[in-house]
Protein backbone atom coordinates (compact mmCIF):
# COMPACT_ATOMS: atom_id res chain seq x y z
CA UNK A 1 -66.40 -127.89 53.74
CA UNK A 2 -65.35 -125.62 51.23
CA UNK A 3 -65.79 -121.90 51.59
CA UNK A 4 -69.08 -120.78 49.93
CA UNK A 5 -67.57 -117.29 49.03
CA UNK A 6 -64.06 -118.48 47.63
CA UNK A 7 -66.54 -120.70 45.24
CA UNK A 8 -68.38 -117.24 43.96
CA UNK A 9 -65.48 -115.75 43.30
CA UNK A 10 -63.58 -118.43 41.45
CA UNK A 11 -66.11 -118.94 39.43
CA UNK A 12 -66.68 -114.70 38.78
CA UNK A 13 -62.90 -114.98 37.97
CA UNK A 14 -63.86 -117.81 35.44
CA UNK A 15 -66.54 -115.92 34.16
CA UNK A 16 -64.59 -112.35 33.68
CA UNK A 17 -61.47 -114.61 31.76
CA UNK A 18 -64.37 -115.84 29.49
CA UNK A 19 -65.63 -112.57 28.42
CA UNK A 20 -62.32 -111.60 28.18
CA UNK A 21 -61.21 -113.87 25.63
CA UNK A 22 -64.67 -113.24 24.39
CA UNK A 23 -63.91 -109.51 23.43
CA UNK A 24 -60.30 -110.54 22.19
CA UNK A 25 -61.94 -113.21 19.68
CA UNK A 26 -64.04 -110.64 18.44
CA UNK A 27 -62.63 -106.99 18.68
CA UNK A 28 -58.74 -108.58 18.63
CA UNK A 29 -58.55 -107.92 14.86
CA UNK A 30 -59.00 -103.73 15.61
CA UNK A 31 -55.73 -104.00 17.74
CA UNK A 32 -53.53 -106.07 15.34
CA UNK A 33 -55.01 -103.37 12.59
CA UNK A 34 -53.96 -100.42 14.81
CA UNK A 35 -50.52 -101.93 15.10
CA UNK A 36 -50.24 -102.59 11.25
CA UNK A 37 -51.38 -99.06 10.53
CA UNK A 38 -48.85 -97.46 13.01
CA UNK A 39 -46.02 -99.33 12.08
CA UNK A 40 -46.91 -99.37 7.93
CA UNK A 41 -47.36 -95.60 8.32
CA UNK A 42 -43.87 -94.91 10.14
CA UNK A 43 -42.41 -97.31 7.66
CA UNK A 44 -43.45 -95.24 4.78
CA UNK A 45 -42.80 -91.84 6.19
CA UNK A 46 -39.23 -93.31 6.57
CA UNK A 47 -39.51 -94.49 3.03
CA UNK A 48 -40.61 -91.02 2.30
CA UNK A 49 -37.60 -89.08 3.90
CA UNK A 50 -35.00 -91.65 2.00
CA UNK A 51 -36.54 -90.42 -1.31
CA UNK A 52 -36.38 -86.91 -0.31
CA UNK A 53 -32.71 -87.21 0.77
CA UNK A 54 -31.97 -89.25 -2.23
CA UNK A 55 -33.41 -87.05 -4.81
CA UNK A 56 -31.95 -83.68 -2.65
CA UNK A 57 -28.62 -85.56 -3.05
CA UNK A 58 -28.80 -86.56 -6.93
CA UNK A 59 -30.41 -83.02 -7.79
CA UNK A 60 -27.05 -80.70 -6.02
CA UNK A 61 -24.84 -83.47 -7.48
CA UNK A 62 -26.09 -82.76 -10.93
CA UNK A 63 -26.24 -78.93 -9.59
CA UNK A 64 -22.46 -78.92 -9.05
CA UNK A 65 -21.90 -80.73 -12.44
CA UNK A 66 -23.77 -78.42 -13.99
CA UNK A 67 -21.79 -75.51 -12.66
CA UNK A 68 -18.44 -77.12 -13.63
CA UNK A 69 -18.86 -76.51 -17.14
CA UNK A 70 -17.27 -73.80 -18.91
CA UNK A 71 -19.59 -72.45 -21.21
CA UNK A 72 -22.08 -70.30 -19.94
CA UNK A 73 -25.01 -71.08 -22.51
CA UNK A 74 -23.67 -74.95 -21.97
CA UNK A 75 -24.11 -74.68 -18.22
CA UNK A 76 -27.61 -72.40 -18.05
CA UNK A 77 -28.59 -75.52 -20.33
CA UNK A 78 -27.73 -77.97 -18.06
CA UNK A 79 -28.87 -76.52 -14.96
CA UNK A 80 -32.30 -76.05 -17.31
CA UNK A 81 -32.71 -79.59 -17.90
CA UNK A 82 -32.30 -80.73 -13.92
CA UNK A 83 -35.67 -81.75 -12.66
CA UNK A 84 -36.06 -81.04 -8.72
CA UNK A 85 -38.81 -78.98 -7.14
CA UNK A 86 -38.72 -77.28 -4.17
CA UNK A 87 -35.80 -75.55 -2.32
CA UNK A 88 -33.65 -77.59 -5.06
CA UNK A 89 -35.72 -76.77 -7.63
CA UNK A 90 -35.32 -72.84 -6.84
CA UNK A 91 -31.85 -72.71 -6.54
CA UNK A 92 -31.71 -74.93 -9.91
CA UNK A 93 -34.12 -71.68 -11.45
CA UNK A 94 -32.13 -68.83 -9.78
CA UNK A 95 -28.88 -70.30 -11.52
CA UNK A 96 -30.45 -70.85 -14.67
CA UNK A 97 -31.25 -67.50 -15.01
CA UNK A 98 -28.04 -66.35 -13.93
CA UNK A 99 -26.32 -68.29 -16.52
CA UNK A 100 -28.71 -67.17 -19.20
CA UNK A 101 -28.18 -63.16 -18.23
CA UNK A 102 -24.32 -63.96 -19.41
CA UNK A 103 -25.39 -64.95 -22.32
CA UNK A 104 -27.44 -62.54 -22.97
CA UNK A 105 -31.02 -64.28 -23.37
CA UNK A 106 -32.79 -62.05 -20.48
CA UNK A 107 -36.70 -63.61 -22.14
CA UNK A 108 -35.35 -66.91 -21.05
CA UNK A 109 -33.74 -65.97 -17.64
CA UNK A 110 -36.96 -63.84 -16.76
CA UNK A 111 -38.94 -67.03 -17.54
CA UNK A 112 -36.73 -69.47 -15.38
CA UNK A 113 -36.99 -66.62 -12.75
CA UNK A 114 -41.05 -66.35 -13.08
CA UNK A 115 -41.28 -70.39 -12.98
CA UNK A 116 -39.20 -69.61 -9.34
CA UNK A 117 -41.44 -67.23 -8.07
CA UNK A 118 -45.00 -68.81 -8.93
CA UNK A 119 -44.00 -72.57 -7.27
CA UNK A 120 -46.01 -72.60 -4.49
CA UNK A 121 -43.27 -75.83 -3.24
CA UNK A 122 -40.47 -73.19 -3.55
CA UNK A 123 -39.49 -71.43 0.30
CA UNK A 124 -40.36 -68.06 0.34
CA UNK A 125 -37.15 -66.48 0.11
CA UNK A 126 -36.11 -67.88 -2.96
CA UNK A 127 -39.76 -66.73 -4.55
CA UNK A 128 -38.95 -63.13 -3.55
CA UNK A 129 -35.28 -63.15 -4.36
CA UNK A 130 -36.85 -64.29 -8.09
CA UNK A 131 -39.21 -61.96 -8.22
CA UNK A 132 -36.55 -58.93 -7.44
CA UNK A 133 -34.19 -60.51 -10.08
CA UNK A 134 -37.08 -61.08 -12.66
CA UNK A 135 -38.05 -56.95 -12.07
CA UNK A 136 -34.11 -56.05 -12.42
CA UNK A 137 -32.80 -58.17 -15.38
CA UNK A 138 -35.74 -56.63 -17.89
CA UNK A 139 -34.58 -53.23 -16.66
CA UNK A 140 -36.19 -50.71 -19.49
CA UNK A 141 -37.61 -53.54 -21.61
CA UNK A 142 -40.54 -52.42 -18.87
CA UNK A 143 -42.38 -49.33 -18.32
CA UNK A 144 -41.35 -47.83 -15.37
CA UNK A 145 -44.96 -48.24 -13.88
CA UNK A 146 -44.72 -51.97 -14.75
CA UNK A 147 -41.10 -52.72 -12.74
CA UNK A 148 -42.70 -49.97 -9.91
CA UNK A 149 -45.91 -52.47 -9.55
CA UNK A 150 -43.08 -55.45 -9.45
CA UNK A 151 -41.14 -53.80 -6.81
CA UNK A 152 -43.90 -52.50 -4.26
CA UNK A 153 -44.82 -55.64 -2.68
CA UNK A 154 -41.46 -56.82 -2.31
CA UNK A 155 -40.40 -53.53 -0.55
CA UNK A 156 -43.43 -53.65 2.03
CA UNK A 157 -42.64 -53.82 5.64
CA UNK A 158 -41.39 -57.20 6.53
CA UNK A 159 -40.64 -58.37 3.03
CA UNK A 160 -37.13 -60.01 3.12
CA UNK A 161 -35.39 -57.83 0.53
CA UNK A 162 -37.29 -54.97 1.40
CA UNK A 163 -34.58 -52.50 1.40
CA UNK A 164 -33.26 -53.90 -2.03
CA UNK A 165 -36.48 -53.22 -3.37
CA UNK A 166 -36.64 -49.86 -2.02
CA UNK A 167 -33.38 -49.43 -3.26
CA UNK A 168 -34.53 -50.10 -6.84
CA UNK A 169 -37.81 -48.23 -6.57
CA UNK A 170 -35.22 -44.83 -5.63
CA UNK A 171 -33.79 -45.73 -8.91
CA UNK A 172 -36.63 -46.07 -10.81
CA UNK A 173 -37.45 -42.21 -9.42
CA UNK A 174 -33.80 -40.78 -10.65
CA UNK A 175 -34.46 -42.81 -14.18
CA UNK A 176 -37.79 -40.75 -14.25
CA UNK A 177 -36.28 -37.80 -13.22
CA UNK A 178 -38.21 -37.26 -9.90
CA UNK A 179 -34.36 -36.78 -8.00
CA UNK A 180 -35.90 -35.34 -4.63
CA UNK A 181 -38.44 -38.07 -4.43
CA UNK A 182 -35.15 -40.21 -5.07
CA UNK A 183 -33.15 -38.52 -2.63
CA UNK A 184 -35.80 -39.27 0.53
CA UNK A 185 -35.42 -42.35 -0.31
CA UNK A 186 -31.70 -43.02 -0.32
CA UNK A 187 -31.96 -41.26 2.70
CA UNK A 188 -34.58 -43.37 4.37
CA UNK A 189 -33.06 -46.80 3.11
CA UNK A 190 -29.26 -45.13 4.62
CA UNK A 191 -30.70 -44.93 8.12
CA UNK A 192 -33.33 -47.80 8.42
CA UNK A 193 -31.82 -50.13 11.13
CA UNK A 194 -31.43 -53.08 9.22
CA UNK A 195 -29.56 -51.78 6.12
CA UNK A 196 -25.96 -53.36 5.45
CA UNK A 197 -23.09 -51.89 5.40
CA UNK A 198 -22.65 -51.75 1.54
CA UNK A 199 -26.19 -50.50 1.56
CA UNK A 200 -25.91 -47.70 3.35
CA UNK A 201 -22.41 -46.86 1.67
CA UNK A 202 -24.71 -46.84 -1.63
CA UNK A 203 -27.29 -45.22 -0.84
CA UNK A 204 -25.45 -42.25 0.86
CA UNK A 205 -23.27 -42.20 -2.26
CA UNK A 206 -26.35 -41.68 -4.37
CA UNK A 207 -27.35 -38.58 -1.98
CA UNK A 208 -24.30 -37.19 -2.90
CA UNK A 209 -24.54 -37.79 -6.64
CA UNK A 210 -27.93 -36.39 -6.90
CA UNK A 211 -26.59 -32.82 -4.99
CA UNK A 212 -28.34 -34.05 -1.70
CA UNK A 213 -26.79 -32.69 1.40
CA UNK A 214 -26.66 -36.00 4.00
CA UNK A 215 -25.55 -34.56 7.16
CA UNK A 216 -28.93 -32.00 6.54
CA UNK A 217 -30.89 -35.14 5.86
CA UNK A 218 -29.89 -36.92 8.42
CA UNK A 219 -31.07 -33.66 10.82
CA UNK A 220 -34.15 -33.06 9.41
CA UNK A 221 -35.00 -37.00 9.64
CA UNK A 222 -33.77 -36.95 13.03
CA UNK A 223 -35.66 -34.17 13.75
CA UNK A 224 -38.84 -34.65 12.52
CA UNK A 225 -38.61 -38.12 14.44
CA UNK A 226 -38.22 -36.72 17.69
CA UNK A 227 -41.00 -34.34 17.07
CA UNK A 228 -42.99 -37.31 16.61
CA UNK A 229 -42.13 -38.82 19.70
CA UNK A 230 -43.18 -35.52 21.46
């Protein structure tokens, strides 16, 4: 006599396969979807990468052509006519313009340099560095106040060629004849902690040109620091 129990649960077993089956019948189609979606989308962000690669590739080997060429008008033209965007793209605009200052056509080198600094595709650094070139290379083809509003964001705290900028806007105060405004600053920009070595060499040698004593400036900054700390 068979076991009544063993029966019930055969036939629950029978009965949970069915609905089983059941479900994959009718939901089966979301899985095989989820599995073409995962493995079409990692397909195509590969696909994406190889185009990024390949057009990164084609854009520095028309780059270094480019920069073979003799001529500098010939080779600012070249560079000019390379169509990349991002991080390529900016390097492409920085040496345009760098070629174009040789030649002497600073409208078109401030425009390649402007095109650098508004792409929003373009890393930072490269938008600043533009922006610093693009308020140097017009030098007094700008008011003064014009290159000073240029150069004030870029020597805020943090900026990455802050003490270039800062460097520039001291210049801008000798060219205007304010020489102790001038002279602060060299002296600020020769003992901030992250100036260069060439930096400081500058700046220190522009204290000395403009009849600045260093050694007192150095004091009086030192001084006025610790006072501060009191």
């Amino acid at each position: 006599m068979s076991n009544p129990e063993s029966f019930i649960e055969e036939v629950s077993e029978e009965v949970r396969k069915d609905q089983l089956f059941g479900y994959m019948r009718k939901y089966g189609w979301i899985a095989v979807l989820a599995v073409l979606l995962v493995v079409g989308g990692t397909a195509y962000s590969e696909y994406r990468k190889a185009q990024t690669t390949a057009a990164a590739q084609a854009a520095g080997d028309e780059i270094l052509a480019a920069l073979e060429m003799d001529d500098d008008a010939e080779r600012a033209a070249a560079l000019g006519a390379i169509e990349s965007t991002g991080g390529a793209g900016a390097i492409t605009g920085l040496l345009t313009a760098s070629n174009l200052v040789e030649t002497g056509d600073i409208d078109g080198a401030v425009a390649a340099l402007e095109a650098v600094a508004l792409d929003d595709t373009a890393p930072a650094v490269y938008r600043d560095l533009a922006a610093l070139k693009a308020a140097m290379v017009q030098g007094e083809e700008l008011s003064l106040d014009d290159r000073r509003a240029m150069l004030t964001g870029l020597a805020a705290p943090g900026a990455t060629f802050r003490l270039i900028a800062q460097e520039q806007l001291a210049l801008l105060n000798v060219e205007a004849g304010e020489v102790d405004a001038a002279i602060e600053q060299f002296a600020a920009i020769g003992q901030d902690a992250e100036v260069t070595q060439g930096l400081r060499e500058r700046a220190f040698s522009m204290i000395v040109a403009l009849g600045g004593d260093i050694d007192a400036l150095i004091g009086n900054t030192a001084q006025t620091s610790e006072q501060g700390d009191q």
